[in-house]
Protein backbone atom coordinates (compact mmCIF):
# COMPACT_ATOMS: atom_id res chain seq x y z
CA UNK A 1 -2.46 219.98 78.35
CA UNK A 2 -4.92 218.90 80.88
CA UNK A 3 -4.02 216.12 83.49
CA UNK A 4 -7.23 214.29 84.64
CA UNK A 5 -7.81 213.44 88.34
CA UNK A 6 -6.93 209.80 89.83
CA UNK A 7 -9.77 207.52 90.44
CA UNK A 8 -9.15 205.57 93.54
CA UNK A 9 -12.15 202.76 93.87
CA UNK A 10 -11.68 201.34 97.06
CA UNK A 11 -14.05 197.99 97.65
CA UNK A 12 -14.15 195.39 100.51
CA UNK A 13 -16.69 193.80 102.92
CA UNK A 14 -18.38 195.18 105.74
CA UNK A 15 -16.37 195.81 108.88
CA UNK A 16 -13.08 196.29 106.64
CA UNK A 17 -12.23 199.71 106.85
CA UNK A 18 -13.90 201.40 104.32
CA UNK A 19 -15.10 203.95 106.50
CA UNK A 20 -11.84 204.57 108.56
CA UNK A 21 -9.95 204.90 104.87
CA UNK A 22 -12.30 207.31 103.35
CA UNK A 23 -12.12 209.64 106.21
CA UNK A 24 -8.48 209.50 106.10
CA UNK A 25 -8.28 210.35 102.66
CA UNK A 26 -10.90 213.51 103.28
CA UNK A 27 -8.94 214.65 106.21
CA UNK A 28 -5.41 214.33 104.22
CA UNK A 29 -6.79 216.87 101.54
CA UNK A 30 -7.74 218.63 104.40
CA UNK A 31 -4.12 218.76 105.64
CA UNK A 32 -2.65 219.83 102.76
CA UNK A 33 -5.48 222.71 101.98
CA UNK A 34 -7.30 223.47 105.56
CA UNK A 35 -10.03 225.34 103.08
CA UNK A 36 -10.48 222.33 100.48
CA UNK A 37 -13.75 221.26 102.45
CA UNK A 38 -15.33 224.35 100.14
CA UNK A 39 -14.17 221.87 97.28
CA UNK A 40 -14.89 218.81 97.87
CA UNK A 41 -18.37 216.66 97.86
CA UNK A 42 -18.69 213.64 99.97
CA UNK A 43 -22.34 211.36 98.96
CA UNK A 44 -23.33 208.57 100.92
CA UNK A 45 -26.13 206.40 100.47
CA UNK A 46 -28.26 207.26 103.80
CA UNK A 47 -28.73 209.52 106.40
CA UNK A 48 -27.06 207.53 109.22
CA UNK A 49 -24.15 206.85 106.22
CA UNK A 50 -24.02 210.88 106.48
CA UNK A 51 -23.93 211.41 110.60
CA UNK A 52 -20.92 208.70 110.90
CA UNK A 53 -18.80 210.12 108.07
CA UNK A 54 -19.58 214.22 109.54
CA UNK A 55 -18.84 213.48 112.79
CA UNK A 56 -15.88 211.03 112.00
CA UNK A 57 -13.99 213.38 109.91
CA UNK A 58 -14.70 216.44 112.46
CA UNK A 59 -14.22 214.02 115.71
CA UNK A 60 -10.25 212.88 113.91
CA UNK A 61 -9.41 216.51 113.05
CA UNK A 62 -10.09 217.68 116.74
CA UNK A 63 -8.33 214.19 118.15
CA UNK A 64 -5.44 214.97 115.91
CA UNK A 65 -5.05 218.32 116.53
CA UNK A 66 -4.99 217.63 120.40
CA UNK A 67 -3.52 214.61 120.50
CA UNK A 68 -5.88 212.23 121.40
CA UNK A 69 -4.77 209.08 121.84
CA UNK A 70 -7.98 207.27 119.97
CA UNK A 71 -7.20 209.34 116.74
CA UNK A 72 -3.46 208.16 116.85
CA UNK A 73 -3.91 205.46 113.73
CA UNK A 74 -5.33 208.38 111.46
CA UNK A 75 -2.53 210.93 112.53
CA UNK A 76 0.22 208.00 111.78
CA UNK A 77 -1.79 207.23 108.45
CA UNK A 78 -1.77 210.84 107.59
CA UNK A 79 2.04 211.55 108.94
CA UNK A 80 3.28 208.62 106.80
CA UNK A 81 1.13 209.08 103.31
CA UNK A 82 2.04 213.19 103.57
CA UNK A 83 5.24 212.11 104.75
CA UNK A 84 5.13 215.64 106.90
CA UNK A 85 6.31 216.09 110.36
CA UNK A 86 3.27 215.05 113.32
CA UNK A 87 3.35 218.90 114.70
CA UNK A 88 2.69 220.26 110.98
CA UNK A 89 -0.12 217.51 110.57
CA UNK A 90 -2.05 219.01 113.88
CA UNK A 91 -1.55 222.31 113.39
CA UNK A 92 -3.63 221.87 109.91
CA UNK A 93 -5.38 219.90 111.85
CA UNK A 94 -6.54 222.42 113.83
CA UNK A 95 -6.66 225.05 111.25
CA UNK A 96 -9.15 223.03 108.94
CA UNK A 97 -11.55 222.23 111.92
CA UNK A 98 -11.47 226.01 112.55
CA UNK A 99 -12.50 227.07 109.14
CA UNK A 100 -15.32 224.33 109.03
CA UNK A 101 -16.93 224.93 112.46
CA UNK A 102 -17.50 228.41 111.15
CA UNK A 103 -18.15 227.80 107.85
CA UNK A 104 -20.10 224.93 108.62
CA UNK A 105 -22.81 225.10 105.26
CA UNK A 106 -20.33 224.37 103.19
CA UNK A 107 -19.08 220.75 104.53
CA UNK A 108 -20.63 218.78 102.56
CA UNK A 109 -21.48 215.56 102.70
CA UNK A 110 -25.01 214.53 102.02
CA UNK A 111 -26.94 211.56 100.17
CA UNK A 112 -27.53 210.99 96.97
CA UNK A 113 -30.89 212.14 97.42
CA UNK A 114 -30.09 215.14 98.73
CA UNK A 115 -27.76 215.93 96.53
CA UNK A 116 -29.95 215.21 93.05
CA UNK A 117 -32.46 217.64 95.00
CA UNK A 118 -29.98 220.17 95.13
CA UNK A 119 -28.85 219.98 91.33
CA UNK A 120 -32.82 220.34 90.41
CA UNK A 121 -33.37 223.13 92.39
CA UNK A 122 -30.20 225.11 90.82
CA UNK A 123 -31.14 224.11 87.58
CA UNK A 124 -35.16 225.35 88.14
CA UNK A 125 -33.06 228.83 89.40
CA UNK A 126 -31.57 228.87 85.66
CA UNK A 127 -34.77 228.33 84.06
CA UNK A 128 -36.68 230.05 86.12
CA UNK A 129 -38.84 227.71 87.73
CA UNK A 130 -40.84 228.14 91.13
CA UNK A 131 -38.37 228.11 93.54
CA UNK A 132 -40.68 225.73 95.64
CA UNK A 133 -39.90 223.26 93.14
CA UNK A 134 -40.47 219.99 95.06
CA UNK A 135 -39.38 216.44 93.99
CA UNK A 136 -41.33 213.45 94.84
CA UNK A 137 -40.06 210.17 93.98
CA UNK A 138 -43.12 207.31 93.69
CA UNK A 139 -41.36 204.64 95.27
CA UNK A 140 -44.47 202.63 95.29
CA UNK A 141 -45.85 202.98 91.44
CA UNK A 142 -42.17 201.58 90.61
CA UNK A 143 -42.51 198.82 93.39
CA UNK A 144 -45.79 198.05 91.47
CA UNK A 145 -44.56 198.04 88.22
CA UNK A 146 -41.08 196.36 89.39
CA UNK A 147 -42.59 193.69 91.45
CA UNK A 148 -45.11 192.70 88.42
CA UNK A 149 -42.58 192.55 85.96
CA UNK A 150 -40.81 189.62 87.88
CA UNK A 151 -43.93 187.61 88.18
CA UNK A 152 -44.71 187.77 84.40
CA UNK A 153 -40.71 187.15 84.16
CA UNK A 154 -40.56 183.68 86.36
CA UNK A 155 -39.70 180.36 84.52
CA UNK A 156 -40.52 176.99 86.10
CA UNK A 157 -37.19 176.26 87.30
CA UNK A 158 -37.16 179.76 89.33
CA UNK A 159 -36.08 179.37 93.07
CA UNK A 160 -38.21 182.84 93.51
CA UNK A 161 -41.31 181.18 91.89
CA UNK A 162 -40.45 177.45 94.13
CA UNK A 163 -40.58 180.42 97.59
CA UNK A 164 -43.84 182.11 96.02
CA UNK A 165 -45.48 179.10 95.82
CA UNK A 166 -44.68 177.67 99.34
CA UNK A 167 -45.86 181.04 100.88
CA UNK A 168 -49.19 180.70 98.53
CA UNK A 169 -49.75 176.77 100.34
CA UNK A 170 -48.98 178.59 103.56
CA UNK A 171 -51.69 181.10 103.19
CA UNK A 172 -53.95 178.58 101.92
CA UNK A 173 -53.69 176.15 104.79
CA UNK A 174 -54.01 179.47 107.12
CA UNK A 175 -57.50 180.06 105.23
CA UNK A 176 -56.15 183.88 103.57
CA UNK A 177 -56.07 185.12 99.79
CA UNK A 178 -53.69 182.80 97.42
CA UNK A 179 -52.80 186.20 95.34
CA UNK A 180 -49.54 186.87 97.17
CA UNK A 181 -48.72 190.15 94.63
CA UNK A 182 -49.86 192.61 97.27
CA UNK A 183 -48.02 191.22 99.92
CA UNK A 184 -45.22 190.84 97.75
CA UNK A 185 -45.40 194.87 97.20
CA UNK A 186 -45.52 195.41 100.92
CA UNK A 187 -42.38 193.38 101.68
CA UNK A 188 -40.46 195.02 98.86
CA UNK A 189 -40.65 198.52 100.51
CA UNK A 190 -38.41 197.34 102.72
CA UNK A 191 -35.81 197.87 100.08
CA UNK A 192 -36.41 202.16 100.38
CA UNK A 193 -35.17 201.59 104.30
CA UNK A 194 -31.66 202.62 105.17
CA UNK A 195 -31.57 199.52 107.62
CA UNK A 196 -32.02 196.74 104.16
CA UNK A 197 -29.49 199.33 102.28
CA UNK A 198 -26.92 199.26 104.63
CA UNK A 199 -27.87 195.04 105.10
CA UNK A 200 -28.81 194.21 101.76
CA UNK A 201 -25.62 192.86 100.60
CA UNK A 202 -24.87 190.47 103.64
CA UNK A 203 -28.85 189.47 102.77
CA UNK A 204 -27.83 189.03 99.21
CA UNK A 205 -25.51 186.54 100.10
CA UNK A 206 -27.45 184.53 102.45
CA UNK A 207 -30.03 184.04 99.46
CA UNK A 208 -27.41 182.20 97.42
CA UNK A 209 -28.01 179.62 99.16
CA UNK A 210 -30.86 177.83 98.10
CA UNK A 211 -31.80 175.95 100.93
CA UNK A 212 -31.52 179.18 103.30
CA UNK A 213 -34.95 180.48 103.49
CA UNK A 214 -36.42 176.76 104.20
CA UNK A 215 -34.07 176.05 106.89
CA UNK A 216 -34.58 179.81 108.20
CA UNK A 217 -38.55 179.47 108.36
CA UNK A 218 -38.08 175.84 110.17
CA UNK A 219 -35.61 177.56 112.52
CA UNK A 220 -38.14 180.50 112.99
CA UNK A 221 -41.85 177.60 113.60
CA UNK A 222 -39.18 175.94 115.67
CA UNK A 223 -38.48 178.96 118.11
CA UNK A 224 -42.48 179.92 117.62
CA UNK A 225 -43.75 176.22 118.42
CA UNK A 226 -41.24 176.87 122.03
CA UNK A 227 -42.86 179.71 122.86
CA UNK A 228 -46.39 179.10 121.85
CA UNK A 229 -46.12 176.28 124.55
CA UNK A 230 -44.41 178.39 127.38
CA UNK A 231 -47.05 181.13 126.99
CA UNK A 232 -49.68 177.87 127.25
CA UNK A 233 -47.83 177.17 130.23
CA UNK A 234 -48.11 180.68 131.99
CA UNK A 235 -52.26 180.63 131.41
CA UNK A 236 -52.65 177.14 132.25
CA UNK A 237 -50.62 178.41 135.48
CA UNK A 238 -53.07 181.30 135.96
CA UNK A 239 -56.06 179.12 135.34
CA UNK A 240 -54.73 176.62 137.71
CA UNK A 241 -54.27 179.21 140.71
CA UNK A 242 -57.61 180.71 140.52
CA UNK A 243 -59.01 177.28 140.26
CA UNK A 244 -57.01 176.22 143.31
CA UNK A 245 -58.76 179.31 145.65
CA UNK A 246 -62.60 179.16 144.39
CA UNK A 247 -62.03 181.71 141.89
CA UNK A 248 -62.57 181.75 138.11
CA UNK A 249 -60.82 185.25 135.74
CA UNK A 250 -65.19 186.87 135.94
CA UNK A 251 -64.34 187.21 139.65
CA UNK A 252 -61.25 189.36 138.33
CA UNK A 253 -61.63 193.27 137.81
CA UNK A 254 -63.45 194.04 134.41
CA UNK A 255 -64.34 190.11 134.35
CA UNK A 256 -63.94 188.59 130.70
CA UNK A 257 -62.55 191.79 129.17
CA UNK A 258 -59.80 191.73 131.88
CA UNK A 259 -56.42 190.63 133.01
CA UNK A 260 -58.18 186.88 132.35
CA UNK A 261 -57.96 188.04 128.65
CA UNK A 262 -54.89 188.51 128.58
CA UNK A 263 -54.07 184.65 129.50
CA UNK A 264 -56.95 183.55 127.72
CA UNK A 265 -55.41 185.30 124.18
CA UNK A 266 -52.02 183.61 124.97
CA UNK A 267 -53.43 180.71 125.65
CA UNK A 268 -54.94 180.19 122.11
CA UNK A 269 -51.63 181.75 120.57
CA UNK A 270 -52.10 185.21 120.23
CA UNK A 271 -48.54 186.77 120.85
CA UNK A 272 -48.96 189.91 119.11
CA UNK A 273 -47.88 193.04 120.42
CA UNK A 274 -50.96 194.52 121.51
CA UNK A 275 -51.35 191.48 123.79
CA UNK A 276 -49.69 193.73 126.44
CA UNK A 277 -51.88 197.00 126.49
CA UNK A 278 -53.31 199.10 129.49
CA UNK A 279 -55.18 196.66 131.36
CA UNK A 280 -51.89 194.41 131.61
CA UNK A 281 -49.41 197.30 132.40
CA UNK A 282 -51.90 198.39 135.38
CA UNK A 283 -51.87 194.83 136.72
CA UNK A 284 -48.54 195.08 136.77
CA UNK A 285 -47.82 198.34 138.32
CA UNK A 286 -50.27 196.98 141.43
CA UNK A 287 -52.19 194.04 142.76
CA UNK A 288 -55.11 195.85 143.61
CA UNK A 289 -55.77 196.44 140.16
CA UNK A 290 -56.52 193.13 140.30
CA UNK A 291 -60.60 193.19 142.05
CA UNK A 292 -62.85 195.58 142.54
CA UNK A 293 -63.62 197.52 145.22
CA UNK A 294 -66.62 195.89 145.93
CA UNK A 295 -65.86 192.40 145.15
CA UNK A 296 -66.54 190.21 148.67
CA UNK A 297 -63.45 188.04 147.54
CA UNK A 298 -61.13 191.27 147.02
CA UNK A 299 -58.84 191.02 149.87
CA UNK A 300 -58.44 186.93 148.43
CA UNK A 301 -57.39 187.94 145.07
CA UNK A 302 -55.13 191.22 146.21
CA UNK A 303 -53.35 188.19 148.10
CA UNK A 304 -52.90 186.12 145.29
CA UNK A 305 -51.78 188.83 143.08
CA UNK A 306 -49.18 189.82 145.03
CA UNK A 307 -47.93 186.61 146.09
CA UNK A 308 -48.36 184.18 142.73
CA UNK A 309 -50.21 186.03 139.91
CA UNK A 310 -48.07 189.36 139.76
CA UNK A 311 -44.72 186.90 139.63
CA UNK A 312 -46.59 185.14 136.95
CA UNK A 313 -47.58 187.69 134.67
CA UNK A 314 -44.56 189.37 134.47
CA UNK A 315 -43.03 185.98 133.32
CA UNK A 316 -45.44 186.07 130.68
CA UNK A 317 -44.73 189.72 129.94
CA UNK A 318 -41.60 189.37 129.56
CA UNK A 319 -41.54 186.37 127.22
CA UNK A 320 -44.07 188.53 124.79
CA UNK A 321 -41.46 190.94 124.92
């Protein structure tokens, strides 16, 4: 007669333990067998999932086994849920971290990805398939097909269908295309990264809350609106200074496609991230970046880089960033 194996589910919220329990359990069966790493399978959802739980497991063996004082909470888990003695705990300890530092292949603990990969390569070996079998997964013909299935899907009283349409009135206002089903596709990727995976469920639970993604785009034009106005602020500042001293941003180095630019874009609200490219970092890095060689006001505007339009811009620099 055949006994089968316990199943042990473990579930709880982020920040619980999960983690910290799993390892303990690995490293128990690797107490009692110092070889059972050849045995034993450990998936994880994604690759940062994978670092953490290899270098937890091998970081507690080597704490236990020399008595570090930040493994001390696994070793007393361990001592009490063996019940065996503390110096036969770290002398497996040891033992197992031995046998897996030089048998390293066979620790496994990969993703789920990686591990599907491997089963389809063994089973192309039995049939005897290329052994460059490769598998590609189209992520973005399932998007498609995913993403236009819950269009045709929406009812009237949807909450998705109420956020669709408010984005479709924002584009329209902002003058763009009212077909959102493209831009829907784009933001779904997100769903593939490991950062939404490892996120998604705290996300999830935000979005039952109907109200949440109003009050978080009001929040967002808020903070936006604030900093729109600073930025006006720092060019106005700029404008102001040159103004002040006979000077207008053509007397500047490269004239209009110069540091004036720069202001003049965050002036009318341009605070993307290529605002800040070469011509601002060299302003930064000197003031005599600032006018040209030749330029009979050059030892004016050096001055009033250094002194007020250097202090400035990195204000304004910073703020973008």
């Amino acid at each position: 007669m055949s006994v089968s194996p316990e199943l042990l589910v473990y579930k709880a919220s982020a920040g619980s333990g999960k983690t910290f329990t799993l390892a303990v359990e690995y490293i128990k069966l690797l107490i009692q067998n110092p070889r059972a790493y050849q045995q034993i399978l450990a998936v994880t959802f994604t690759n940062k999932a994978t670092s953490e739980m290899k270098e937890r497991i091998l970081s507690q063996l080597y704490g236990i086994w020399t008595a570090d004082k930040d493994s001390a909470a696994y070793l007393d888990k361990v001592c009490t849920e063996l019940n065996m003695p503390e110096a036969e705990v770290r002398k497996a300890a040891g033992t197992a971290l031995n046998y897996m530092i030089h048998d390293y292949s066979r620790f496994r603990v990969e993703t789920i990805d990686s591990f599907f990969q491997s089963v389809m390569r063994n089973l192309a070996r039995e049939l005897e398939l290329s052994p460059n079998l490769n598998i590609e997964l189209n992520n973005t013909e399932v998007l498609s097909d995913a993403v236009d299935s819950m269009i045709e899907k929406l009812k009237p009283t949807s909450e998705v269908l109420a956020w669709l349409l408010d984005y479709i009135d924002e584009r329209i206002k902002d003058d763009k295309r009212w077909n959102v089903s493209g831009e829907v596709k784009n933001f779904g990727r997100n769903i593939f990264d490991e950062g939404y995976i490892e996120k998604g469920s705290g996300l999830r639970a935000k979005l039952k809350n109907p109200n949440y993604i109003g009050n978080y785009k009001k929040e967002l034009q808020a903070i936006q609106e604030e900093a729109l106005d600073q930025m006006k602020g720092f060019a106005d500042q700029f404008n102001g200074l040159l103004e002040e001293h006979g000077l207008t941003p053509l007397d500047l180095k490269n004239g209009a496609r110069g540091i004036g630019s720069y202001f003049n874009k965050i002036n009318n609200g341009v605070l993307s991230n290529d605002v800040r490219n070469i011509t601002v970092e060299k302003c930064l890095e000197s003031e005599d970046n600032w006018a040209t060689k030749t330029s009979p006001q050059k030892n004016l505007i050096i001055e009033l880089a250094h002194e007020e339009l250097i202090p400035d811009k990195e204000a304004a620099s910073i703020e973008i960033r």
